[in-house]
PDB file of N, CA and C in Angstrom:
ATOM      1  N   UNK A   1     -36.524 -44.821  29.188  1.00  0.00           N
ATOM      2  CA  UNK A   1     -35.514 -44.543  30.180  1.00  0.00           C
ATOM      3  C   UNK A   1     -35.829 -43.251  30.925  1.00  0.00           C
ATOM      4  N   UNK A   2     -36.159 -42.160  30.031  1.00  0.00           N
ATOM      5  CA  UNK A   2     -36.482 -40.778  30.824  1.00  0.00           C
ATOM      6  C   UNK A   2     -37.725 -41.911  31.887  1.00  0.00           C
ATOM      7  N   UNK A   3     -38.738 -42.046  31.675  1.00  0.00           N
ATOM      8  CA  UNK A   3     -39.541 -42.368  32.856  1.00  0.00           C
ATOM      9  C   UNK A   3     -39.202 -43.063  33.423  1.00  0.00           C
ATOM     10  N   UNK A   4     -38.002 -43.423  34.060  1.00  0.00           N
ATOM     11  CA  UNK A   4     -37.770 -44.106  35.113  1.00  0.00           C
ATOM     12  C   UNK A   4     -37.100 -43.262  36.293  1.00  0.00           C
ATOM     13  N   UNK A   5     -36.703 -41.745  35.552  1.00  0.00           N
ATOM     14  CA  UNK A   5     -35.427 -41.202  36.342  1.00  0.00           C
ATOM     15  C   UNK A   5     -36.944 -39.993  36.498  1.00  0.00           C
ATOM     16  N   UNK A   6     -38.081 -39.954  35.892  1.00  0.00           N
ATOM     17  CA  UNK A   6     -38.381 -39.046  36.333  1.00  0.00           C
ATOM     18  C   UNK A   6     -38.959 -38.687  37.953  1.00  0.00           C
ATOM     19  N   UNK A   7     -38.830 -37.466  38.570  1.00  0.00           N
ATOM     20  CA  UNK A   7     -39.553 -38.283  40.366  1.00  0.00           C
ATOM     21  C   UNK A   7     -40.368 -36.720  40.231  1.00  0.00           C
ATOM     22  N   UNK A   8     -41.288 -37.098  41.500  1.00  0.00           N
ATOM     23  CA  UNK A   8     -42.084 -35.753  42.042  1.00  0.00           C
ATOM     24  C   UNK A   8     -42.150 -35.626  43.457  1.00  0.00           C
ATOM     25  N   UNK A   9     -41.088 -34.924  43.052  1.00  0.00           N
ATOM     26  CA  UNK A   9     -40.342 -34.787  44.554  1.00  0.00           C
ATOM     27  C   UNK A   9     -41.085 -33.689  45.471  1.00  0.00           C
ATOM     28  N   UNK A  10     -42.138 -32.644  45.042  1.00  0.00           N
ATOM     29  CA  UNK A  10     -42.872 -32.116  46.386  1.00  0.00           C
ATOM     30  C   UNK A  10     -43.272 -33.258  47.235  1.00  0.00           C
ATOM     31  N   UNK A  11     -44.125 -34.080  45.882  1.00  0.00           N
ATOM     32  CA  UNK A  11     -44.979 -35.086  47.097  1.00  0.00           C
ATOM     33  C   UNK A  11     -44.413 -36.027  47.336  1.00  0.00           C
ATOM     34  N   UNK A  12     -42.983 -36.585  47.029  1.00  0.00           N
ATOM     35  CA  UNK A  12     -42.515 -37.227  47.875  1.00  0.00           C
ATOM     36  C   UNK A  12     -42.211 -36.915  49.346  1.00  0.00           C
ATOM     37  N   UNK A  13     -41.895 -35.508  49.198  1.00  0.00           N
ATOM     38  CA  UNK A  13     -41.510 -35.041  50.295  1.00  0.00           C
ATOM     39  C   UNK A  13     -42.175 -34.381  51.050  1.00  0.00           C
ATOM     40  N   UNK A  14     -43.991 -34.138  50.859  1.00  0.00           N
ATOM     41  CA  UNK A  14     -44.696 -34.291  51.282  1.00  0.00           C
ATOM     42  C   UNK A  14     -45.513 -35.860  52.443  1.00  0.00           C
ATOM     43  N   UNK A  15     -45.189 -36.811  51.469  1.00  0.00           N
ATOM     44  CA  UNK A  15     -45.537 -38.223  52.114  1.00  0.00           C
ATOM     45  C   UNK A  15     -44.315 -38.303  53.016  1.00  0.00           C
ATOM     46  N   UNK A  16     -42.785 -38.177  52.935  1.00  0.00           N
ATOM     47  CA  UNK A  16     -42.390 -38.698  54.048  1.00  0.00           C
ATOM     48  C   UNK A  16     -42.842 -37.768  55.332  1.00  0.00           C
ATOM     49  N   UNK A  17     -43.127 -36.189  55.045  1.00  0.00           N
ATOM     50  CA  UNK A  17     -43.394 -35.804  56.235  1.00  0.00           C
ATOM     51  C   UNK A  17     -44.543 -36.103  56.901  1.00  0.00           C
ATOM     52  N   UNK A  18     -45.361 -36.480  56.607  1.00  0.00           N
ATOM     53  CA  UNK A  18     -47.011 -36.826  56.713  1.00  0.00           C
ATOM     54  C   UNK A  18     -46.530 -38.250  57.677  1.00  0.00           C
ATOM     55  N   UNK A  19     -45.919 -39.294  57.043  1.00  0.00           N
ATOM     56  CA  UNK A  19     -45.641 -40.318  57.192  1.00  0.00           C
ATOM     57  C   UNK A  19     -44.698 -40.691  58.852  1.00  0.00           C
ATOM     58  N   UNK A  20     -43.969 -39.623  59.128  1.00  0.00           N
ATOM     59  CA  UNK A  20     -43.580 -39.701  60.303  1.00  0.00           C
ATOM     60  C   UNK A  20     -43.978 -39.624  61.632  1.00  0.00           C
ATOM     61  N   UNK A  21     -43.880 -40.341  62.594  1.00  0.00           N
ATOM     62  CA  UNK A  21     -44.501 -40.996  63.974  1.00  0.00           C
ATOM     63  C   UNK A  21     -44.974 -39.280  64.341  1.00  0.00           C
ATOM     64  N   UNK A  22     -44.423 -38.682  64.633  1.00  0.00           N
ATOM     65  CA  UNK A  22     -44.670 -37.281  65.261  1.00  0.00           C
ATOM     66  C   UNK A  22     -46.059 -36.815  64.864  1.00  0.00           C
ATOM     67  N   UNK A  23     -46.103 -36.916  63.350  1.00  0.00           N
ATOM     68  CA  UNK A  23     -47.137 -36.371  61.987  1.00  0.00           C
ATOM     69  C   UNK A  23     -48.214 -37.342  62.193  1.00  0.00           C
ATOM     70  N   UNK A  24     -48.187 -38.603  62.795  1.00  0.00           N
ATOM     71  CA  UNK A  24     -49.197 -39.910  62.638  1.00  0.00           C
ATOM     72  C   UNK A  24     -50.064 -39.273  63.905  1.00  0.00           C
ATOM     73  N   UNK A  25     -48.940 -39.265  65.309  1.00  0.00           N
ATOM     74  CA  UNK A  25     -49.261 -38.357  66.602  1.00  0.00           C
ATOM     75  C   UNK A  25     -50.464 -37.500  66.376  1.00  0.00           C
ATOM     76  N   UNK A  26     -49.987 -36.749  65.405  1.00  0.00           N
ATOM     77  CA  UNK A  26     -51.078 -35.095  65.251  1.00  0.00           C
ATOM     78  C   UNK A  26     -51.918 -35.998  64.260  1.00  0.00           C
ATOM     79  N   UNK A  27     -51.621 -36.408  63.813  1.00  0.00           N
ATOM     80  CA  UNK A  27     -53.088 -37.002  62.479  1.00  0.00           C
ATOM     81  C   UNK A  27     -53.747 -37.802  63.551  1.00  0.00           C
ATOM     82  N   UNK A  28     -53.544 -38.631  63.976  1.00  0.00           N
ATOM     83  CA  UNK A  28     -54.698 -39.598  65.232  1.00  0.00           C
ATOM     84  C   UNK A  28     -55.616 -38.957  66.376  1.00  0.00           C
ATOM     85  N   UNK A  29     -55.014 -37.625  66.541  1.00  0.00           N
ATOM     86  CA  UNK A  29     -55.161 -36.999  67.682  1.00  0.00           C
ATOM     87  C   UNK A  29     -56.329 -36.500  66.750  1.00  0.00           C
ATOM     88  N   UNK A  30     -56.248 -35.348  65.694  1.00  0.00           N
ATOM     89  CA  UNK A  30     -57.784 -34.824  65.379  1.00  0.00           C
ATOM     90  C   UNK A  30     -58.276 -35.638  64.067  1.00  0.00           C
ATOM     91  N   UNK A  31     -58.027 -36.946  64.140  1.00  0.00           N
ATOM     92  CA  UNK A  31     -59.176 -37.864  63.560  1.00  0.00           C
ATOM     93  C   UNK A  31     -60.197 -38.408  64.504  1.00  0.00           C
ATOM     94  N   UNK A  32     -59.832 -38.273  65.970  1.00  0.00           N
ATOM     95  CA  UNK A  32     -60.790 -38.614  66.873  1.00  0.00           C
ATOM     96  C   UNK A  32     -61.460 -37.160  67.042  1.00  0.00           C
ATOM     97  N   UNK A  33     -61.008 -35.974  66.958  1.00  0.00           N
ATOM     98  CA  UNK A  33     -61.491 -34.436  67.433  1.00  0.00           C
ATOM     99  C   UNK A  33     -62.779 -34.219  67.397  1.00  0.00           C
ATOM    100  N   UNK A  34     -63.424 -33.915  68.239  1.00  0.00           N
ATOM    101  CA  UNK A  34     -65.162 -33.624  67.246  1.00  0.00           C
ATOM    102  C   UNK A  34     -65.115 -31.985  67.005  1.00  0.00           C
ATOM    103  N   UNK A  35     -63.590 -31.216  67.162  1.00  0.00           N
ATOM    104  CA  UNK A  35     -64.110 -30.072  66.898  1.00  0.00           C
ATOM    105  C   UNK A  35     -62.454 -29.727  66.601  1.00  0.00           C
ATOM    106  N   UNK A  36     -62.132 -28.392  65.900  1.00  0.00           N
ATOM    107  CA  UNK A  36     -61.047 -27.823  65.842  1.00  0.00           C
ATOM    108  C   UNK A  36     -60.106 -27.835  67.049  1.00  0.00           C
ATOM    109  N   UNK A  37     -58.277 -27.665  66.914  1.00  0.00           N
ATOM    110  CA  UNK A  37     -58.033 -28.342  68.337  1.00  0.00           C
ATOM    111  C   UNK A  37     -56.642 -27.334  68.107  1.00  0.00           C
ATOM    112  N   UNK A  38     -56.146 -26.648  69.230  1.00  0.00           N
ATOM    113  CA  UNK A  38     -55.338 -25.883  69.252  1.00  0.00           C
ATOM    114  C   UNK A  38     -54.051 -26.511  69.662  1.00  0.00           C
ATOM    115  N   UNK A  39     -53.127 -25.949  69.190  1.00  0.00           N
ATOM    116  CA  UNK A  39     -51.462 -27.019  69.768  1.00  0.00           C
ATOM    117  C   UNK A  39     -51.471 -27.192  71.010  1.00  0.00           C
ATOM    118  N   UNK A  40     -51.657 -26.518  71.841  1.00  0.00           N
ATOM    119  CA  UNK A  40     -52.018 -26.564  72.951  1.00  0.00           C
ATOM    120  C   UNK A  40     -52.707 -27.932  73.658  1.00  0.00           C
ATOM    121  N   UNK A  41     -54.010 -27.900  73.001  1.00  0.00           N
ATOM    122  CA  UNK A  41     -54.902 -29.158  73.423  1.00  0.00           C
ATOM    123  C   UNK A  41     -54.315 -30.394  72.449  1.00  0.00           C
ATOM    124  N   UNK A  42     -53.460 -30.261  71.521  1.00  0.00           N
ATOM    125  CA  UNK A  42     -52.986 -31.704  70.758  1.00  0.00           C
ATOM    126  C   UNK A  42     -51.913 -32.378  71.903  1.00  0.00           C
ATOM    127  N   UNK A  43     -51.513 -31.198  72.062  1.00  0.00           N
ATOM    128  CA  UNK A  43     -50.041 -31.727  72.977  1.00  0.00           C
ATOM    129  C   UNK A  43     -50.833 -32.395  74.461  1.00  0.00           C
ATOM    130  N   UNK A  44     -51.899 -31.424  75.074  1.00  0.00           N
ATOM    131  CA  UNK A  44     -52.571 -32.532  76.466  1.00  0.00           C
ATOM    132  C   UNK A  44     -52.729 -33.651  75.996  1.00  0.00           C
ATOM    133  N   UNK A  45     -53.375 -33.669  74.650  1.00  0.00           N
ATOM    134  CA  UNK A  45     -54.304 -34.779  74.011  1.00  0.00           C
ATOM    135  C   UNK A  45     -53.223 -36.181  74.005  1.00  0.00           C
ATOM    136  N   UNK A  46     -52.349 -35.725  73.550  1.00  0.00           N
ATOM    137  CA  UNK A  46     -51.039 -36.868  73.378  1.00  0.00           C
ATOM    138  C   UNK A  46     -50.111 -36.989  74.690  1.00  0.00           C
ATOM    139  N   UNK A  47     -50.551 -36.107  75.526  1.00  0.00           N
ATOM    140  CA  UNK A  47     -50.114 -36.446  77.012  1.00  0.00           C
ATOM    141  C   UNK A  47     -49.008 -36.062  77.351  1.00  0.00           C
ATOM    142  N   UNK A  48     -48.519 -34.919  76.529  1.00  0.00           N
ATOM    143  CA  UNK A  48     -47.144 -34.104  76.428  1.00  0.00           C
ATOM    144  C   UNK A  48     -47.268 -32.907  77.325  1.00  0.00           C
ATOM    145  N   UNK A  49     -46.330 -32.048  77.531  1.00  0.00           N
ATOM    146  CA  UNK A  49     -46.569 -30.847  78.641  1.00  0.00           C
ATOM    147  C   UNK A  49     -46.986 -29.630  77.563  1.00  0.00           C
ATOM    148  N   UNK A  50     -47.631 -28.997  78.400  1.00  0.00           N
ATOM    149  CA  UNK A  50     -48.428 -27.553  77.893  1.00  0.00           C
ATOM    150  C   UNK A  50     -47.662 -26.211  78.024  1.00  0.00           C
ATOM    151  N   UNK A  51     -46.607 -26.531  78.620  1.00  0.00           N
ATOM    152  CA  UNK A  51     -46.072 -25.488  78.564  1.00  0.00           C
ATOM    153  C   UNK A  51     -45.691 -24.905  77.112  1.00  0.00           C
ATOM    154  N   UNK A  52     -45.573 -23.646  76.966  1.00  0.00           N
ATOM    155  CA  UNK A  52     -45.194 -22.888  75.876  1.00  0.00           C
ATOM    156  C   UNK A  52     -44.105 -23.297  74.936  1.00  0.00           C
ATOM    157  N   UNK A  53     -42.955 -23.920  76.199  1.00  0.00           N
ATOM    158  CA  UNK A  53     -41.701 -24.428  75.007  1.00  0.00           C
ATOM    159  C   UNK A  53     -42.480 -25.836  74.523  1.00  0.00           C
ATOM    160  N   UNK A  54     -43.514 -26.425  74.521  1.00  0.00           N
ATOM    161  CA  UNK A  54     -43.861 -28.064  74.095  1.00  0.00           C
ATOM    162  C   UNK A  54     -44.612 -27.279  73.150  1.00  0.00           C
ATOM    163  N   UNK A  55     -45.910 -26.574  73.509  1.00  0.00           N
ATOM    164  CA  UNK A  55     -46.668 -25.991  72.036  1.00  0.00           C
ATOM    165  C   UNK A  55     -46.035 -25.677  71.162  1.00  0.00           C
ATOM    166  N   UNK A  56     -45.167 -24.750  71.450  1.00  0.00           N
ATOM    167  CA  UNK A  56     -44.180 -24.106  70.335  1.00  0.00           C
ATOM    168  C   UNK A  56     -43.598 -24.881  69.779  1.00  0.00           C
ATOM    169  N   UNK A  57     -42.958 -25.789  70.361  1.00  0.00           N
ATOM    170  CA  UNK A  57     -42.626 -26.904  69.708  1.00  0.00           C
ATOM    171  C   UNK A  57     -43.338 -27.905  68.120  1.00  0.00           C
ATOM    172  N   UNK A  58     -44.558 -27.649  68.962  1.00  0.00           N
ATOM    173  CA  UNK A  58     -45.582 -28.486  68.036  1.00  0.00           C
ATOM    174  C   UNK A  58     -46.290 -27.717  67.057  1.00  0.00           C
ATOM    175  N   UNK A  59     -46.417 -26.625  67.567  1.00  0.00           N
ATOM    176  CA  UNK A  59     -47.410 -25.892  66.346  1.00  0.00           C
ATOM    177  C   UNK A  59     -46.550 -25.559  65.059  1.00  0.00           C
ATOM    178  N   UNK A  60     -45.923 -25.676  64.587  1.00  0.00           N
ATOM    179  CA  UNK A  60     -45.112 -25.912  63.027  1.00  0.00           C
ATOM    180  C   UNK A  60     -45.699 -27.208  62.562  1.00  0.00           C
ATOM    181  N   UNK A  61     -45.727 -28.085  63.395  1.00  0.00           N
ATOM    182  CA  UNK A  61     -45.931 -29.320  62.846  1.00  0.00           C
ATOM    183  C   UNK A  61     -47.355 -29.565  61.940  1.00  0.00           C
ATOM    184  N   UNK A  62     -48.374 -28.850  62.386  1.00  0.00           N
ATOM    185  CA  UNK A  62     -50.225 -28.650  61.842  1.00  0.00           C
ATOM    186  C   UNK A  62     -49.640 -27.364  60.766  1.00  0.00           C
ATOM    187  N   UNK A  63     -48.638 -26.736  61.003  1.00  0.00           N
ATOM    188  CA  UNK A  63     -48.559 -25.728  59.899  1.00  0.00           C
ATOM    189  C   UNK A  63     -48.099 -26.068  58.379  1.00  0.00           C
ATOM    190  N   UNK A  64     -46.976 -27.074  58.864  1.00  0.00           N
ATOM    191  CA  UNK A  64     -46.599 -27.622  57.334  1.00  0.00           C
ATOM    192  C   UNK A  64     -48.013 -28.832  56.802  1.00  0.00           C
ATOM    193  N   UNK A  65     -48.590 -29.243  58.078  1.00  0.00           N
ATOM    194  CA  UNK A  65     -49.560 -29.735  57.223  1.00  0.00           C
ATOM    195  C   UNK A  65     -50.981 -29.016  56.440  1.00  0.00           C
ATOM    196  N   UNK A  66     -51.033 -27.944  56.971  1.00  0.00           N
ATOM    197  CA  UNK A  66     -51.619 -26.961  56.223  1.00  0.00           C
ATOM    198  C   UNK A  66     -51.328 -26.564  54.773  1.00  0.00           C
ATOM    199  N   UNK A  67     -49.646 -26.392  54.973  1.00  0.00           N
ATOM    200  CA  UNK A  67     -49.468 -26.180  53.660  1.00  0.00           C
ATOM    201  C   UNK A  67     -49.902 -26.921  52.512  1.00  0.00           C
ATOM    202  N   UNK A  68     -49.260 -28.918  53.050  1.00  0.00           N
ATOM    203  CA  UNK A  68     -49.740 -29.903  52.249  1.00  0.00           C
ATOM    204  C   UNK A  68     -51.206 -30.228  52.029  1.00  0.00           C
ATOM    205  N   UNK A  69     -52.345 -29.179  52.771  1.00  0.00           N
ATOM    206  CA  UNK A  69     -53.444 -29.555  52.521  1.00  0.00           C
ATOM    207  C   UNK A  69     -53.641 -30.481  53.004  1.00  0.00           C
ATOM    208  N   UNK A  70     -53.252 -30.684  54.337  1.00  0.00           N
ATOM    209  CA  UNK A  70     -53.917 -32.320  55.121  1.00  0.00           C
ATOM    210  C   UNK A  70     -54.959 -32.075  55.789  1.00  0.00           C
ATOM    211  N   UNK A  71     -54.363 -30.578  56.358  1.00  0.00           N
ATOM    212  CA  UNK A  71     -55.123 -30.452  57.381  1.00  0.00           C
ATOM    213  C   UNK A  71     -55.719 -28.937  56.616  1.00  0.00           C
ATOM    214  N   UNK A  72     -56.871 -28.070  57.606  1.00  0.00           N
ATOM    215  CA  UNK A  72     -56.898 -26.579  57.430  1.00  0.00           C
ATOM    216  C   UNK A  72     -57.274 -26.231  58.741  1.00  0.00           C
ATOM    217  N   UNK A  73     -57.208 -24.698  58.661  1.00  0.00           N
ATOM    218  CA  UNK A  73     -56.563 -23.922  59.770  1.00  0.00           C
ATOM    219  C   UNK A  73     -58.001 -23.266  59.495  1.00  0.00           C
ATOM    220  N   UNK A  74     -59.050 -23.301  60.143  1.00  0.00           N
ATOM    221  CA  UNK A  74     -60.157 -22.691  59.531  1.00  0.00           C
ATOM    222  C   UNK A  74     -60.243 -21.134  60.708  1.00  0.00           C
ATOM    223  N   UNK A  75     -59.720 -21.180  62.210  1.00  0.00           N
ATOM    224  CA  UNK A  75     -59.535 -19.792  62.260  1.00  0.00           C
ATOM    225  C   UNK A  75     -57.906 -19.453  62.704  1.00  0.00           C
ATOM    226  N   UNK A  76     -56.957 -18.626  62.922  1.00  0.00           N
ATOM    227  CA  UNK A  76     -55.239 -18.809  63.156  1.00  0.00           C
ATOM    228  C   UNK A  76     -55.500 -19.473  64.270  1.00  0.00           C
ATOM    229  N   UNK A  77     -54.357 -20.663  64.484  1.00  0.00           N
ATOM    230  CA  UNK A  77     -54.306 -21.469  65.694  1.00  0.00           C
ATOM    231  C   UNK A  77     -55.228 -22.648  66.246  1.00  0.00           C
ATOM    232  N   UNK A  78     -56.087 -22.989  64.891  1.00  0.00           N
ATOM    233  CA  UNK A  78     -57.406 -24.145  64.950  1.00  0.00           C
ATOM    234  C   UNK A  78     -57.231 -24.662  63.843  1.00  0.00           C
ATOM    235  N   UNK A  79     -56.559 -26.396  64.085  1.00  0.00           N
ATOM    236  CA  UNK A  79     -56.514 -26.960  63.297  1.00  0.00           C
ATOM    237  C   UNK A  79     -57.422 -28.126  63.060  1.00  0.00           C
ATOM    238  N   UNK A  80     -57.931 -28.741  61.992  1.00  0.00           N
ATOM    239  CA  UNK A  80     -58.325 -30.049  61.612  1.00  0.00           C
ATOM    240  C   UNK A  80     -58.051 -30.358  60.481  1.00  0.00           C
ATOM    241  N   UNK A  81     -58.724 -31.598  60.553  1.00  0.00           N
ATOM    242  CA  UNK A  81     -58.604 -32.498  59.142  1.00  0.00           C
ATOM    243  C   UNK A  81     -59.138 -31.715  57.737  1.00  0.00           C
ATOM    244  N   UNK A  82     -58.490 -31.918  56.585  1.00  0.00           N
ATOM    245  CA  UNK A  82     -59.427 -31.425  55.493  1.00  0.00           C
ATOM    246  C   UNK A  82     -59.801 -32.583  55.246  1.00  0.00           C
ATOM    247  N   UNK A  83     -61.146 -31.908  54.613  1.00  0.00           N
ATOM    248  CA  UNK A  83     -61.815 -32.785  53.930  1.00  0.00           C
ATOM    249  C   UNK A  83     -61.517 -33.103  52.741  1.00  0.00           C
ATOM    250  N   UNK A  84     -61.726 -34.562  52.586  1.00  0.00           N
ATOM    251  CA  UNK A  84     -61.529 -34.864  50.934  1.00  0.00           C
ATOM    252  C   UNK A  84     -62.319 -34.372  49.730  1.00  0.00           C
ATOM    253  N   UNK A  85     -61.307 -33.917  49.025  1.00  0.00           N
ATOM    254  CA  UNK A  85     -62.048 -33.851  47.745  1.00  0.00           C
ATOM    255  C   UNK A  85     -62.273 -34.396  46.813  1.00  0.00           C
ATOM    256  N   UNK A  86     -63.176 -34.397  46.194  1.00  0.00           N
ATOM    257  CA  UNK A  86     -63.764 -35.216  44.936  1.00  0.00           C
ATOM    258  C   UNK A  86     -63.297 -35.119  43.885  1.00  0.00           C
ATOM    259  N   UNK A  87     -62.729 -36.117  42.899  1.00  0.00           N
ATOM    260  CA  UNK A  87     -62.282 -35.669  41.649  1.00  0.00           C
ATOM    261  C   UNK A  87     -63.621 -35.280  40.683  1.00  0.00           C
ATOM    262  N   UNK A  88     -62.881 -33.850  40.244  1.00  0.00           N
ATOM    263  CA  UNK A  88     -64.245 -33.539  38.958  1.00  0.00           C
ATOM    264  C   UNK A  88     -64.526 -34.037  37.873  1.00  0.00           C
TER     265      UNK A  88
END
């Protein structure tokens, strides 16, 4: 009975955010990237406006995926995909 009630709720709540149209948006956009891509260029990329209130808008969005390790931020404000890792 305990294992039925037990949950793991970071990564649940990791997958629904990953999982949402907005999050699919930014994941499609630098799975095609051939290079690191600034909020800026995600938002042209998806055909949204560049102005400051749309980036701003968007750049939280590559940040929480940073956190979850989807993505990395390899310099501030350049995001891509991480790479997978290998189980040891």
């Amino acid at each position: 009975m305990l294992s039925l009630t037990e949950q793991t709720v970071p990564e649940t709540a990791a997958d629904v955010t990953a999982t949402s149209p907005a999050y699919q948006q930014i994941l499609a956009v630098l799975r095609t990237a051939t290079t690191p891509m600034r909020a800026k260029d995600i938002c042209r990329t998806r055909g949204r406006g560049t102005t400051a209130k749309d980036t701003e808008g968007l750049r939280g969005k590559p940040e929480r995926l940073v956190a979850r390790q989807i993505l990395t931020e390899p310099e501030p404000g350049l995001f891509v995909l991480a790479l997978p890792t290998s189980p040891a």
